[in-house]
Every structure is written in C-alpha cells, then in structure tokens.
N, C-alpha and C. Protein backbone atom coordinates (compact mmCIF):
# COMPACT_ATOMS: atom_id res chain seq x y z
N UNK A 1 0.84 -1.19 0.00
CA UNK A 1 0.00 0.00 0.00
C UNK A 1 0.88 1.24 0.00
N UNK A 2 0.14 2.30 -0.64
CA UNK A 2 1.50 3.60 -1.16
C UNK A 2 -0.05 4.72 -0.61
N UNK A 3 0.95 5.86 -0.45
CA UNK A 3 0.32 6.85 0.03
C UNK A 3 1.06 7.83 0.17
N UNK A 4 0.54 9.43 0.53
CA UNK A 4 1.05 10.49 0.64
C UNK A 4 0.42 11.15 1.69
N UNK A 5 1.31 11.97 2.49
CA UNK A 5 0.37 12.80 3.37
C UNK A 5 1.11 14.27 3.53
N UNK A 6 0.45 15.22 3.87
CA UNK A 6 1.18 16.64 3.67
C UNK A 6 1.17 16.86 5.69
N UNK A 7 2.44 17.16 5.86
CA UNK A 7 2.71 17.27 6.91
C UNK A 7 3.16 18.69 7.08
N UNK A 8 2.49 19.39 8.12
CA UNK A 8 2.44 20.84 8.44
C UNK A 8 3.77 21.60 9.44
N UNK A 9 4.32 22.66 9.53
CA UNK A 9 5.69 22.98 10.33
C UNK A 9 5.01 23.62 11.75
N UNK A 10 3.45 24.01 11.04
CA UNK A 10 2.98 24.10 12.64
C UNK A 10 2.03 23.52 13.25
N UNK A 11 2.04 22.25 13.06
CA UNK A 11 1.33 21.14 13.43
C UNK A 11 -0.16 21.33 12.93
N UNK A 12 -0.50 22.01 12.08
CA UNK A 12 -1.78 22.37 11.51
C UNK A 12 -2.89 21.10 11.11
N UNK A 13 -4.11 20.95 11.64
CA UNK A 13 -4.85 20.44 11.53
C UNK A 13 -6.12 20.99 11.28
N UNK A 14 -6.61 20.05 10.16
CA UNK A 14 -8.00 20.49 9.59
C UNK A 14 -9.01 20.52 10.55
N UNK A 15 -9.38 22.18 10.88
CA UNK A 15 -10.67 21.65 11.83
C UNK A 15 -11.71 22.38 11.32
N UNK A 16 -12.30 22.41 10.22
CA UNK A 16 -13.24 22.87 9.98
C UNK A 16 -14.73 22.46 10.64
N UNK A 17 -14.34 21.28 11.13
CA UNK A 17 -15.61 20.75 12.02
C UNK A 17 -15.39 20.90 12.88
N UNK A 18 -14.60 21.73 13.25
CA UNK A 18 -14.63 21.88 15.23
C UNK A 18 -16.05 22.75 15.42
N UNK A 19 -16.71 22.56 16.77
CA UNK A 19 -17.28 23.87 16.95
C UNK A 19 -16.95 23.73 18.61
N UNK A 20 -17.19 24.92 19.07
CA UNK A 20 -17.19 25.76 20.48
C UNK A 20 -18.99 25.66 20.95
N UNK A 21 -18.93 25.10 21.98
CA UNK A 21 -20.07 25.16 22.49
C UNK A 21 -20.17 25.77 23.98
N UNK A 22 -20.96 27.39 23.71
CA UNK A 22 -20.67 27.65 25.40
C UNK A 22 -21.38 28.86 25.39
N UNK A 23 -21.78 29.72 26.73
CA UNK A 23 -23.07 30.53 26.79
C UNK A 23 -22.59 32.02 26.23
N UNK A 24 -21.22 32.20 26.63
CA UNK A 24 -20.78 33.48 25.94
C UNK A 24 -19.88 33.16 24.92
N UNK A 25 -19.29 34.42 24.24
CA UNK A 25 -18.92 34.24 23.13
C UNK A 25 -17.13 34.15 24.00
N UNK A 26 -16.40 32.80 23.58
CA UNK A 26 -15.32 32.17 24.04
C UNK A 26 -13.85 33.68 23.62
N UNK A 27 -14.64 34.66 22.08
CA UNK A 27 -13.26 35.02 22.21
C UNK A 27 -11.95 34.63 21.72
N UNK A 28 -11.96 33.45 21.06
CA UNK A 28 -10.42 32.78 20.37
C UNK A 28 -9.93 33.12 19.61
N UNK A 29 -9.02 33.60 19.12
CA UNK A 29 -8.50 33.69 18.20
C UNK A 29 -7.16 33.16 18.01
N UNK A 30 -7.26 32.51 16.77
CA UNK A 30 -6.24 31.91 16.45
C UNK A 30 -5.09 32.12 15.11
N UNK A 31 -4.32 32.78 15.34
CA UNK A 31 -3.52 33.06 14.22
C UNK A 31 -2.48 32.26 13.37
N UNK A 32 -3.04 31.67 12.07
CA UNK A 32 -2.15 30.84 11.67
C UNK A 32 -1.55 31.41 10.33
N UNK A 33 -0.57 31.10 9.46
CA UNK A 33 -0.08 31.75 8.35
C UNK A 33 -0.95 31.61 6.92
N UNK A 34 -1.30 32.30 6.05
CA UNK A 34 -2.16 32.04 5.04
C UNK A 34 -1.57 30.66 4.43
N UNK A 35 -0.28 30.57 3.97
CA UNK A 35 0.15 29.69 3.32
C UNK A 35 1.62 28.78 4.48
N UNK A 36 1.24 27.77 5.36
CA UNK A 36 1.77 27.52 6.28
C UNK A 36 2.91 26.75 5.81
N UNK A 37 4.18 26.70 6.21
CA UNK A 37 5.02 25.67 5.34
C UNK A 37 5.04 24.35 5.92
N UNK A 38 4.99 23.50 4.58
CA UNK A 38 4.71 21.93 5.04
C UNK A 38 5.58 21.32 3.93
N UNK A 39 5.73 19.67 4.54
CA UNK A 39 6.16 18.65 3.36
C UNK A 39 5.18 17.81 3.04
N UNK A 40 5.40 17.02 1.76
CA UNK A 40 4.89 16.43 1.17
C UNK A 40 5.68 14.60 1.32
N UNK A 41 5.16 14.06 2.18
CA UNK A 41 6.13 12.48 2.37
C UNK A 41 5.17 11.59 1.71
N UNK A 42 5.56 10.49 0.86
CA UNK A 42 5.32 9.35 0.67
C UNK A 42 5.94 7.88 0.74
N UNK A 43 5.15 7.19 1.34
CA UNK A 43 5.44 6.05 1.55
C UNK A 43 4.79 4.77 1.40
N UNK A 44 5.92 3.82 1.32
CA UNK A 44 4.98 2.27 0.67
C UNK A 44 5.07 1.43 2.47
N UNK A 45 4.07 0.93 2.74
CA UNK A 45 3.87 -0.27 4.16
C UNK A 45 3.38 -1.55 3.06
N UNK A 46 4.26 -2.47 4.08
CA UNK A 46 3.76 -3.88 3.43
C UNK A 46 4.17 -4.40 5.06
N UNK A 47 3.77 -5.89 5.04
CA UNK A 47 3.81 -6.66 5.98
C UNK A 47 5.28 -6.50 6.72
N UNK A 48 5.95 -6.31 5.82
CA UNK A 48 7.78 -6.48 6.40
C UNK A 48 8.88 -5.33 6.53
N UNK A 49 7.75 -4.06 6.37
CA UNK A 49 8.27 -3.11 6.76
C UNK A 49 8.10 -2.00 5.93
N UNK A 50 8.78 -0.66 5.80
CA UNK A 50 8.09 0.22 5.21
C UNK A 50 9.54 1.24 3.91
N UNK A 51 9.04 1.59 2.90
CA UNK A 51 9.67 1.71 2.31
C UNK A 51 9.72 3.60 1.90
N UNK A 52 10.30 4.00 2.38
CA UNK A 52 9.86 5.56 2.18
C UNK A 52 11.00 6.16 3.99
N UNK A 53 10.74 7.35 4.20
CA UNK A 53 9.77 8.25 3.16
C UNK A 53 10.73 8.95 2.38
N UNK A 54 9.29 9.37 1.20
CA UNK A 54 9.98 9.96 -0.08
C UNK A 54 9.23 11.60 -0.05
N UNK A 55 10.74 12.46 0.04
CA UNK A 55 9.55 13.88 0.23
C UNK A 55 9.95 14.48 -0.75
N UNK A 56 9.09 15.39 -1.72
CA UNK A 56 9.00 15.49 -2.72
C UNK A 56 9.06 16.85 -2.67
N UNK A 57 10.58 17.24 -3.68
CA UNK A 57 11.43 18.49 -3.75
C UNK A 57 12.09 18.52 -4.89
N UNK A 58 12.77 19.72 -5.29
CA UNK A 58 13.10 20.14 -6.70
C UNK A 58 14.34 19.91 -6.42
N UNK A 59 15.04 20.39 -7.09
CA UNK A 59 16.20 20.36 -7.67
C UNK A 59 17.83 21.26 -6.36
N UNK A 60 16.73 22.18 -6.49
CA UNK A 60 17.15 22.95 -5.25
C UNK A 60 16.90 22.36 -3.98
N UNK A 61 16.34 21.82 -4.18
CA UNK A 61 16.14 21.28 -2.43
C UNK A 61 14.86 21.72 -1.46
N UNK A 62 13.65 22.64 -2.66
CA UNK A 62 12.83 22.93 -2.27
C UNK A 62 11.32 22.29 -2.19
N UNK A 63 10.54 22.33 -1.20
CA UNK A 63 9.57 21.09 -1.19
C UNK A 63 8.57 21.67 -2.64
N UNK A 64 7.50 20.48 -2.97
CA UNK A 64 6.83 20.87 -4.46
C UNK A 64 5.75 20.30 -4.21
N UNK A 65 4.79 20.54 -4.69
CA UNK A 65 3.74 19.69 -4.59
C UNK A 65 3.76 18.43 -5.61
N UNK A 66 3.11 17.37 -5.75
CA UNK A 66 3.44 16.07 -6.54
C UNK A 66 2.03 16.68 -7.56
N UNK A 67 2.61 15.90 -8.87
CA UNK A 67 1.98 16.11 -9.95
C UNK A 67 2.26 14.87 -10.50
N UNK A 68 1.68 14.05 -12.18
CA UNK A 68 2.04 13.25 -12.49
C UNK A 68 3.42 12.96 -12.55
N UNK A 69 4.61 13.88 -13.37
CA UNK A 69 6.13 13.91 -13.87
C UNK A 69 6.94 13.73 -12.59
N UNK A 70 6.58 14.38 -11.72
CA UNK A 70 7.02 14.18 -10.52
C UNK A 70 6.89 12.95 -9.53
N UNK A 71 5.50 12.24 -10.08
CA UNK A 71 5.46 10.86 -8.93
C UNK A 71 5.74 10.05 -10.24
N UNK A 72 5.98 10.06 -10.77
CA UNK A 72 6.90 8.75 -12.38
C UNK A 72 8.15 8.99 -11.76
N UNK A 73 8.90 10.14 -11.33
CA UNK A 73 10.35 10.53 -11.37
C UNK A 73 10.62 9.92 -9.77
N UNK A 74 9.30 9.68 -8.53
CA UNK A 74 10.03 9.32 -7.72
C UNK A 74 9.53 7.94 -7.98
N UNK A 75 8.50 7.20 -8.44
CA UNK A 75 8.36 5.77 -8.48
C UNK A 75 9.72 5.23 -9.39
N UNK A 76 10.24 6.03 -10.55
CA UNK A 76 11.01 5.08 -11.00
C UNK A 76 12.64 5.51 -10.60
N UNK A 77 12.94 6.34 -9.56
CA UNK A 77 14.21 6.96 -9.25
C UNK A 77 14.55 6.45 -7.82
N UNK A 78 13.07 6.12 -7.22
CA UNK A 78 13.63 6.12 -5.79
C UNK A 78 12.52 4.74 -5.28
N UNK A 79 11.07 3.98 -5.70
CA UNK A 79 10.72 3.21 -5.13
C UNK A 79 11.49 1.83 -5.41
N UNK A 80 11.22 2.06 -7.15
CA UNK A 80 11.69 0.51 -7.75
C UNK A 80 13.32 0.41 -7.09
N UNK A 81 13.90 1.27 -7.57
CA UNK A 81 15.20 0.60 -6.65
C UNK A 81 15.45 0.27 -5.26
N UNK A 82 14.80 1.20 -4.02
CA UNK A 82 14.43 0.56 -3.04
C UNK A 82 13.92 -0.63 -3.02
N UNK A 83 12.63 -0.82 -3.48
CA UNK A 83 11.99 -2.21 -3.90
C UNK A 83 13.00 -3.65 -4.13
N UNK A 84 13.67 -3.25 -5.02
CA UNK A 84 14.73 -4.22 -5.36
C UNK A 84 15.47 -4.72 -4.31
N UNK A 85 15.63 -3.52 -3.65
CA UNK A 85 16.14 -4.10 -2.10
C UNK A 85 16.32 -4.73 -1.38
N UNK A 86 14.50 -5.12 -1.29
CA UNK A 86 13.85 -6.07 -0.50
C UNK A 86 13.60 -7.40 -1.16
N UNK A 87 13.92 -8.43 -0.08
CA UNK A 87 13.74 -9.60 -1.03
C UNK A 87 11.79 -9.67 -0.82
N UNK A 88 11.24 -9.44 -1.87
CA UNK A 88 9.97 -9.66 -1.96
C UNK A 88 9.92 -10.24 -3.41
N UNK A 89 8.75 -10.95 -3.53
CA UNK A 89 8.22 -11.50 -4.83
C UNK A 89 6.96 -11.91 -5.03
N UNK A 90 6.34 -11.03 -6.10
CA UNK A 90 4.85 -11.19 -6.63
C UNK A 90 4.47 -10.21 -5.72
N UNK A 91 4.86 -9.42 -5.65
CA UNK A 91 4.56 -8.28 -4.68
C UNK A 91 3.43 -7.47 -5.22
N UNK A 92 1.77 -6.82 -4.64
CA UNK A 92 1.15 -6.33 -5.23
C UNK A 92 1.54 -5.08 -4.72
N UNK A 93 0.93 -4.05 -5.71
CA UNK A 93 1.43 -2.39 -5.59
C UNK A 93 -0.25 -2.00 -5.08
N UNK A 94 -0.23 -1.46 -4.86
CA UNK A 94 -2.13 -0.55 -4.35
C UNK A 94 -2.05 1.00 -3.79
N UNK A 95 -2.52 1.39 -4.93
CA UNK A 95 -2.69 3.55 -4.55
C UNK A 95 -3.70 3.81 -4.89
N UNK A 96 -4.28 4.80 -4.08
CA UNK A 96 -5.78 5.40 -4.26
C UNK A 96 -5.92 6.48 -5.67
N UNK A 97 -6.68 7.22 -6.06
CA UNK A 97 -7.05 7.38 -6.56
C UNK A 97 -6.58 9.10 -7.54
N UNK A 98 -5.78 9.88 -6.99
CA UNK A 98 -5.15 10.95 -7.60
C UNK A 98 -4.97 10.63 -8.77
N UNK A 99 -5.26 12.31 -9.78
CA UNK A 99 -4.95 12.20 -10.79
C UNK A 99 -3.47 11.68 -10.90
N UNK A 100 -2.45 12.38 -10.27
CA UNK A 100 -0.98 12.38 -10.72
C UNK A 100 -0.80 10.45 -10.53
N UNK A 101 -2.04 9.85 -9.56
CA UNK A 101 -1.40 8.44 -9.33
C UNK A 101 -1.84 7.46 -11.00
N UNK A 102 -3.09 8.48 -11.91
CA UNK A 102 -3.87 7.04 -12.82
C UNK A 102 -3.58 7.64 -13.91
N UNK A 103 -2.71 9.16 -13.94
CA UNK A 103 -2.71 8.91 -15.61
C UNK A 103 -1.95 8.05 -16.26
N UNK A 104 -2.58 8.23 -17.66
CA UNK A 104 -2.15 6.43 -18.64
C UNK A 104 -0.76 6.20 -18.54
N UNK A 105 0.48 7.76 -18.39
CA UNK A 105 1.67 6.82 -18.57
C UNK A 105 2.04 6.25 -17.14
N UNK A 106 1.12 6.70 -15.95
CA UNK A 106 1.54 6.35 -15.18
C UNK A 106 1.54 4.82 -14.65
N UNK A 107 0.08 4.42 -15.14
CA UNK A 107 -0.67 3.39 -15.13
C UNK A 107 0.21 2.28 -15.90
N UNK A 108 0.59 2.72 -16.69
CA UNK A 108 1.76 2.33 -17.71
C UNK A 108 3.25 1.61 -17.26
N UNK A 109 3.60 2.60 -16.41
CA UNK A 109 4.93 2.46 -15.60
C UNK A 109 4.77 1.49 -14.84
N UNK A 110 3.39 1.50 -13.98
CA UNK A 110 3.35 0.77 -13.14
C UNK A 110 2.97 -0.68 -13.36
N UNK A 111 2.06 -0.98 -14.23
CA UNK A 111 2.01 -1.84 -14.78
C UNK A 111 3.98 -2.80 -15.42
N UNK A 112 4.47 -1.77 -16.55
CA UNK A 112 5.48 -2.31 -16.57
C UNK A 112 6.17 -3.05 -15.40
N UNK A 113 6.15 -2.62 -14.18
CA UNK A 113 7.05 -3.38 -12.99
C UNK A 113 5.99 -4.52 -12.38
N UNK A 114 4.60 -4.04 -12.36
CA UNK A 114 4.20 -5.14 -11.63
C UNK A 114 2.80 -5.89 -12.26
N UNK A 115 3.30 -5.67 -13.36
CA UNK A 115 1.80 -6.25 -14.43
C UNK A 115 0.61 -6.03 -13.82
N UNK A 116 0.16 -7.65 -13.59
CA UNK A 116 -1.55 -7.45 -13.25
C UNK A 116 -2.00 -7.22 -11.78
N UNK A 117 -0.22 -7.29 -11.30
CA UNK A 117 -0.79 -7.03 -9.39
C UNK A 117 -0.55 -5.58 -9.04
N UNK A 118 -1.39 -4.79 -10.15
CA UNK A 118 -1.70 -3.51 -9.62
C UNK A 118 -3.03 -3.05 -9.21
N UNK A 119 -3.27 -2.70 -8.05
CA UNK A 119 -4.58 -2.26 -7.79
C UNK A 119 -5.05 -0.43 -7.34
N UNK A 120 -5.61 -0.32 -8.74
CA UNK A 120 -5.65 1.32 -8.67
C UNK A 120 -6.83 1.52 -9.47
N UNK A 121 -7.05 2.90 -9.13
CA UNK A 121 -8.16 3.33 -10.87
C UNK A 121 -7.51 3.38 -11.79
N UNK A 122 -8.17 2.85 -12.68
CA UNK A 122 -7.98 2.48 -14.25
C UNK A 122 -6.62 1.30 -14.34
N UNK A 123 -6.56 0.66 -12.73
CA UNK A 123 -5.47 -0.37 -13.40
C UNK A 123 -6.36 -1.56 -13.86
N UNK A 124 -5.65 -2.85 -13.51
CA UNK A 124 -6.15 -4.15 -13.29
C UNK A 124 -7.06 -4.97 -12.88
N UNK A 125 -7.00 -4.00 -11.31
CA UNK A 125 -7.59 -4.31 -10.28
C UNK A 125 -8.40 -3.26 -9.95
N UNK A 126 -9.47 -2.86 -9.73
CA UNK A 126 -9.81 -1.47 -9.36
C UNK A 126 -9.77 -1.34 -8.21
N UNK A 127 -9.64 0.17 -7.50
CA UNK A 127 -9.65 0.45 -6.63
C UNK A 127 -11.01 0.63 -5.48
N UNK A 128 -11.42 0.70 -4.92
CA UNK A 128 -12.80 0.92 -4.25
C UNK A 128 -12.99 1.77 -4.07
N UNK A 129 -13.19 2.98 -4.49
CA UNK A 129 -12.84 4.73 -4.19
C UNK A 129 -13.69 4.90 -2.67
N UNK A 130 -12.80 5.63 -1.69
CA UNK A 130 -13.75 5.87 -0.46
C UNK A 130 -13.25 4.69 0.54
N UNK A 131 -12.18 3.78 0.16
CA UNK A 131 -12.19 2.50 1.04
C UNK A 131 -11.37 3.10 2.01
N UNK A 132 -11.09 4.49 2.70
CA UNK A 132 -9.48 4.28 3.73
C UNK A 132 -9.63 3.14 4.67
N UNK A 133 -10.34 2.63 5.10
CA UNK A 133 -10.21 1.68 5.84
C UNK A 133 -9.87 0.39 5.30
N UNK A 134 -9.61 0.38 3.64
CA UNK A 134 -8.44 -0.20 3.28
C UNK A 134 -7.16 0.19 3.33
N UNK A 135 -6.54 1.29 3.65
CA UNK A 135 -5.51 1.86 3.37
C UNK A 135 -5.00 1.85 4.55
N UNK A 136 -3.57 1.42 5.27
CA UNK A 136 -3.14 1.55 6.35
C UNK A 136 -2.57 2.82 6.60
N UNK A 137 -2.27 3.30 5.82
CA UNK A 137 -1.21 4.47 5.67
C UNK A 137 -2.29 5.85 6.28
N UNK A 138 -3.73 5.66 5.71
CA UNK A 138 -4.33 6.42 6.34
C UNK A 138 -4.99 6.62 7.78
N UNK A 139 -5.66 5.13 8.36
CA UNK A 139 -5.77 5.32 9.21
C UNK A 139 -5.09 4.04 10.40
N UNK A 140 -3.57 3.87 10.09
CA UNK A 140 -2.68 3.82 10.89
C UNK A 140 -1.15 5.10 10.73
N UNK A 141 -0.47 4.90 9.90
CA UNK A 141 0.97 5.54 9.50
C UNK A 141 0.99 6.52 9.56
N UNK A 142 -0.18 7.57 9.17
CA UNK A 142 0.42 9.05 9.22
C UNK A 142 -0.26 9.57 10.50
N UNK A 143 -1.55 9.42 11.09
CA UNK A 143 -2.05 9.33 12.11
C UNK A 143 -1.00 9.31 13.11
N UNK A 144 -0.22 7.77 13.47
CA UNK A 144 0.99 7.59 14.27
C UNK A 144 2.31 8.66 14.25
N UNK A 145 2.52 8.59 12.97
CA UNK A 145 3.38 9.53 12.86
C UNK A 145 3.24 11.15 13.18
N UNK A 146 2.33 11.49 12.96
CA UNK A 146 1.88 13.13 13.45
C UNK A 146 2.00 13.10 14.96
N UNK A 147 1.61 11.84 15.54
CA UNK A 147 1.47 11.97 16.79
C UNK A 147 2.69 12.65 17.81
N UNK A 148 3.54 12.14 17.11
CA UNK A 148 5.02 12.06 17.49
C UNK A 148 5.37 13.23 16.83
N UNK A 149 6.01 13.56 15.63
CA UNK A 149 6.93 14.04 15.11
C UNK A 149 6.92 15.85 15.82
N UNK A 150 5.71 15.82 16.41
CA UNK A 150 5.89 17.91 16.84
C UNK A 150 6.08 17.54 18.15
N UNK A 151 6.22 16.29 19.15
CA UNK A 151 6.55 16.37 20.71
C UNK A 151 7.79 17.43 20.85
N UNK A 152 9.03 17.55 19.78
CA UNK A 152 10.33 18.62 20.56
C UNK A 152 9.48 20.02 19.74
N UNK A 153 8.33 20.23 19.04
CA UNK A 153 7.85 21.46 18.74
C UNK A 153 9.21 21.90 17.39
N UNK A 154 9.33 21.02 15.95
CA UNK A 154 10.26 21.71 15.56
C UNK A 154 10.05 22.81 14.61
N UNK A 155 10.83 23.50 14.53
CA UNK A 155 11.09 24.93 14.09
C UNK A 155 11.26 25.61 12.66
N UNK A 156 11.93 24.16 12.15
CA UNK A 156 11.98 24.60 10.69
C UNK A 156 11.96 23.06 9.91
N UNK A 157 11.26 23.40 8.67
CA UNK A 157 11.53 21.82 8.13
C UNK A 157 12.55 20.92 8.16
N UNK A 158 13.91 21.21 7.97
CA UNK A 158 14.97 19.81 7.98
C UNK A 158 14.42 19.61 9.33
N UNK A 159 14.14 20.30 10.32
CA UNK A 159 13.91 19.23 11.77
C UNK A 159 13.09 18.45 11.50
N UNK A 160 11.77 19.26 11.15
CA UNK A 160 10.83 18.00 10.74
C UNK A 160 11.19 16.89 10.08
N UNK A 161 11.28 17.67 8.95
CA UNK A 161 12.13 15.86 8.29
C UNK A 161 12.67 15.30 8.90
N UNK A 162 13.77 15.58 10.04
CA UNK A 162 14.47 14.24 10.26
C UNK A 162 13.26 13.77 11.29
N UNK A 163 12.88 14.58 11.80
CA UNK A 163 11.60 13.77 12.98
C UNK A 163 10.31 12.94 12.25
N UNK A 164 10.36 13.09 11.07
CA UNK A 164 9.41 11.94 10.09
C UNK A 164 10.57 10.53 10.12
N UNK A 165 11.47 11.04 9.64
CA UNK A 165 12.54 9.34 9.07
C UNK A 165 12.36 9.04 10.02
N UNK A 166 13.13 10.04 11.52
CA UNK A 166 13.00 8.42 12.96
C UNK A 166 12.17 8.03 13.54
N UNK A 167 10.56 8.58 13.28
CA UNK A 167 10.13 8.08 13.98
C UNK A 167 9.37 6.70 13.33
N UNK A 168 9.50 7.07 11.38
CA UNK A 168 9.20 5.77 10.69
C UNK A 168 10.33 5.00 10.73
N UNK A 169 11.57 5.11 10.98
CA UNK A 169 12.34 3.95 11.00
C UNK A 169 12.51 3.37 12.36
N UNK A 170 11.87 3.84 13.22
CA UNK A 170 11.52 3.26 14.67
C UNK A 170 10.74 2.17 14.64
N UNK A 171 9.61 2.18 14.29
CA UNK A 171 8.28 1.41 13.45
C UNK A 171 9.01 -0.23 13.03
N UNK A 172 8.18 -0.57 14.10
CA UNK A 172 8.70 -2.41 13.81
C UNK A 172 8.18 -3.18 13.07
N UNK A 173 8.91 -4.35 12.63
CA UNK A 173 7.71 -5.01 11.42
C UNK A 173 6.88 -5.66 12.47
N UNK A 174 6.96 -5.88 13.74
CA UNK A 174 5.92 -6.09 14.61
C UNK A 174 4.53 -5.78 14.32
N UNK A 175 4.60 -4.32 14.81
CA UNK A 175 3.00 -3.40 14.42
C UNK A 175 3.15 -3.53 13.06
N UNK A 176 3.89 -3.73 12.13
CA UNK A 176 3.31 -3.74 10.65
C UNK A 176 2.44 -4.74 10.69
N UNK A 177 2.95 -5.95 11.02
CA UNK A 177 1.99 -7.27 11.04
C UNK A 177 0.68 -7.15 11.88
N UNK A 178 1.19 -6.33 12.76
CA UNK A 178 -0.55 -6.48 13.51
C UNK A 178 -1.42 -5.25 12.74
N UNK A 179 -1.03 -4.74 11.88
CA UNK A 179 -2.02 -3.41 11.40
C UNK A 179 -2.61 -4.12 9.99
N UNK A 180 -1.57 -5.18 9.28
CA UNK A 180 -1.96 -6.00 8.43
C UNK A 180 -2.57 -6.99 8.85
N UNK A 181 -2.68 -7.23 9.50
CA UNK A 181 -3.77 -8.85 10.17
C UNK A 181 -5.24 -7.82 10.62
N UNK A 182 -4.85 -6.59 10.86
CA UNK A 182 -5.78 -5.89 11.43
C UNK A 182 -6.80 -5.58 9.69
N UNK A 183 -6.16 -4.99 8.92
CA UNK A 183 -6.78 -4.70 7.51
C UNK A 183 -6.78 -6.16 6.86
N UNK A 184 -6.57 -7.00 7.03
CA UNK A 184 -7.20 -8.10 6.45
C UNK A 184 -8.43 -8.27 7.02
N UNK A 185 -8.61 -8.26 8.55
CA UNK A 185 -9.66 -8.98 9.20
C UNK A 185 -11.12 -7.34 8.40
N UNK A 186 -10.34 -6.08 8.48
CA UNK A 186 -11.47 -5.34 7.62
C UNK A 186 -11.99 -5.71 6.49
N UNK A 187 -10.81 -6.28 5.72
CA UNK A 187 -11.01 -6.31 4.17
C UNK A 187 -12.17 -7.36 4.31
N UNK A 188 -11.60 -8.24 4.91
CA UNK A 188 -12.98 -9.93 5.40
C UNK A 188 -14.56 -9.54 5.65
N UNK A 189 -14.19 -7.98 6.68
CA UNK A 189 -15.96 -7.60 7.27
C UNK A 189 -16.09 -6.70 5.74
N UNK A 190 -15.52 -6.04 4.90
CA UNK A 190 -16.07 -5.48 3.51
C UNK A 190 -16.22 -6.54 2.63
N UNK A 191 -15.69 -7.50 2.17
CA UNK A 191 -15.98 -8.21 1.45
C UNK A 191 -17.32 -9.10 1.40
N UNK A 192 -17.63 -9.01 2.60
CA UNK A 192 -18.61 -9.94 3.22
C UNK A 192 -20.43 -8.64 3.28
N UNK A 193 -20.13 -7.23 3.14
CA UNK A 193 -20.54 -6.42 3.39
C UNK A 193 -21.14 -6.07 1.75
N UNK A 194 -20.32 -6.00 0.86
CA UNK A 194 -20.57 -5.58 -0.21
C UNK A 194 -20.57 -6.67 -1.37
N UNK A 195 -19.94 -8.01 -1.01
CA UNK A 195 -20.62 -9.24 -1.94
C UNK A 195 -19.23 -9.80 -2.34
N UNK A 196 -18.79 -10.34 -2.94
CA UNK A 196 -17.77 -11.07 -3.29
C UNK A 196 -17.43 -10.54 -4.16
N UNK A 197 -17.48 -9.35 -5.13
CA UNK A 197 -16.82 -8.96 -5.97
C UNK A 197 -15.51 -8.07 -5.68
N UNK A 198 -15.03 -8.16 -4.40
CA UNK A 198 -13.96 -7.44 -3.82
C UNK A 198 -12.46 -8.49 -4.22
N UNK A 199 -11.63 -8.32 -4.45
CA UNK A 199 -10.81 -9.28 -4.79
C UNK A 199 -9.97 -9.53 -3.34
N UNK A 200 -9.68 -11.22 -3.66
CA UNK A 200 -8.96 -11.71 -2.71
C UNK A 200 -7.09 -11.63 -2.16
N UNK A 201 -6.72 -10.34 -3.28
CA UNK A 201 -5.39 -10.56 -3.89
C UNK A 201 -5.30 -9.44 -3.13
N UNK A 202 -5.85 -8.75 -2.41
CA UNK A 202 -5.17 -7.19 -1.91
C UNK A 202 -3.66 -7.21 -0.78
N UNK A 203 -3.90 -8.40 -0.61
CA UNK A 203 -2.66 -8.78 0.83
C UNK A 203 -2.32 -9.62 0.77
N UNK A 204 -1.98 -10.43 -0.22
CA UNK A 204 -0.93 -11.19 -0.68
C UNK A 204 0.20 -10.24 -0.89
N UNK A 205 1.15 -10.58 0.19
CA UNK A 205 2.75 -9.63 -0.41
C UNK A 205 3.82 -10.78 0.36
C-alpha cells in the first residue's frame, strides 16, 4: 500500500468541524499563516516493513507539490530501486485514486514493474474509491506519525524531516503485522458487506 500525506511545520490540523459550544462568546482567536510551510512524504507499508519516506522536492532542495512527472520521477528513481532491495516477490502495488497516481503513462509504468498485481483506478484491479479503511497508511501511519513528530515542537523543516525518518524507522515489522492482520480482518468484514466482488489478492505480499 502507497500513500502520501502533507505534513504541516505548525502542526496544523484540519478543523473545519470543530465547533465551540458555550453561553458566551469564548473570544479565540487563532492566528495561523495564510500559506503555512509543510512537506509532502510518501510512503509504501507492506507486511515487512516500510519503504519511504519519499519527500517530494526540486532540484534545489525545495519542497513541491506532486503532480504526475514528478510521482513517475520518484516511483522510478527512488521506489523501484528501493523495492529491489527487499527480497519480496509477486509483490502487489495498491494507490488510491489521484490524478498524478492514474494517468495512462503512469498506469503504464506501473504496470510495466508489476503487471496485473496492480490495484488502482484504471489499473487491473480497481480500486474501491472511499475505502481508507483499506488503506493503512491512512488510518494507521500518518495518524501515528503526526502523533510524534511535533513532541520537541520543531522549528523549521529539515527538523521536521528528520523527525518523520526516525520516527518511521523506529516502526517495527511487529506493528506492521498487527495493522496487516488488522486490515485483512477489515477487508474480510467489507468483502462480506458488499458481496464477493472485492478481490482476494489485496494482501498477498
């Protein structure tokens, strides 16, 4: 499973659903920057550990947002050779649904490395649009990771960054296995939920 998450320098979280409930008016104000600086990390989890993160920057060394040219340049510059790494085989690939993740050459690329054990829109396999509770990355990996990475409060991005790598290379294949036994036993209550047309191949790795 592959994923991305945008990680904030001032711990910024979406709260558009917060509300304040109380008899006078509370008064808060909260001042945050129009355009707050953040990174952009991606990473692959499989049963045996995790392959990333990959944060996505120019040339200069400046963070970018991901677009198609840009996630071709890190799948084929920085996953597949990691990948190779690992002794794995018949390994399935699975990403949700972004444009930059399904256009055709991308679909293309990816296919080239892992033929029919791709599961995405418009691959092989389709994706279930709306499934995060297929996706570990969403509601285990970055979840975990946010938790941690602002405890020393850091100050400027390289801190952050390095407080993303250690606290994912801390991360044991222990909890990998129990978050994967955990999304299998989901995939079992969806499959069973929405009929058998869910495929059985999502966690085979």
């Amino acid at each position: 499973m592959s994923d991305e998450a945008h990680l904030w320098l001032n711990s910024y979280v979406n709260k558009q659903n917060c509300r304040i409930w109380s008899e006078a008016n509370p008064q808060v104000y909260v001042e945050t920057p129009l355009h707050p600086e953040k990174l952009t990390s991606w990473c692959a989890l499989w049963a045996g550990g995790i392959i990333g993160p990959y944060f996505f920057k120019n040339e200069e060394g400046h963070n970018i947002t991901v677009n198609g040219d840009r996630y071709r340049a890190m799948i084929t510059n920085f996953f597949i050779p990691e990948l190779n790494n690992h002794d794995v085989h018949e390994l399935w690939f699975q990403q949700d649904g972004p444009t930059c993740h399904t256009a055709r050459s991308t679909i293309d690329l990816l296919k080239d490395t892992f033929g029919d054990r791709l599961i995405s829109r418009f691959g092989p396999v389709n994706w279930p649009s709306g499934s995060c509770d297929l996706t570990p990355l969403d509601y285990f990996l970055w979840g975990y990771v946010k938790s941690l990475v602002y405890a020393d409060k850091p100050q400027t991005l390289d801190h952050l960054e390095d407080n993303i790598r250690r606290v994912i290379a801390d991360i044991r294949p222990q909890m990998l296995e129990r978050v994967i036994e955990n999304s299998t036993s989901r995939l079992d209550y969806i499959r069973a939920s929405r009929g058998s047309h869910m495929p059985e191949i999502i966690f085979k790795m």
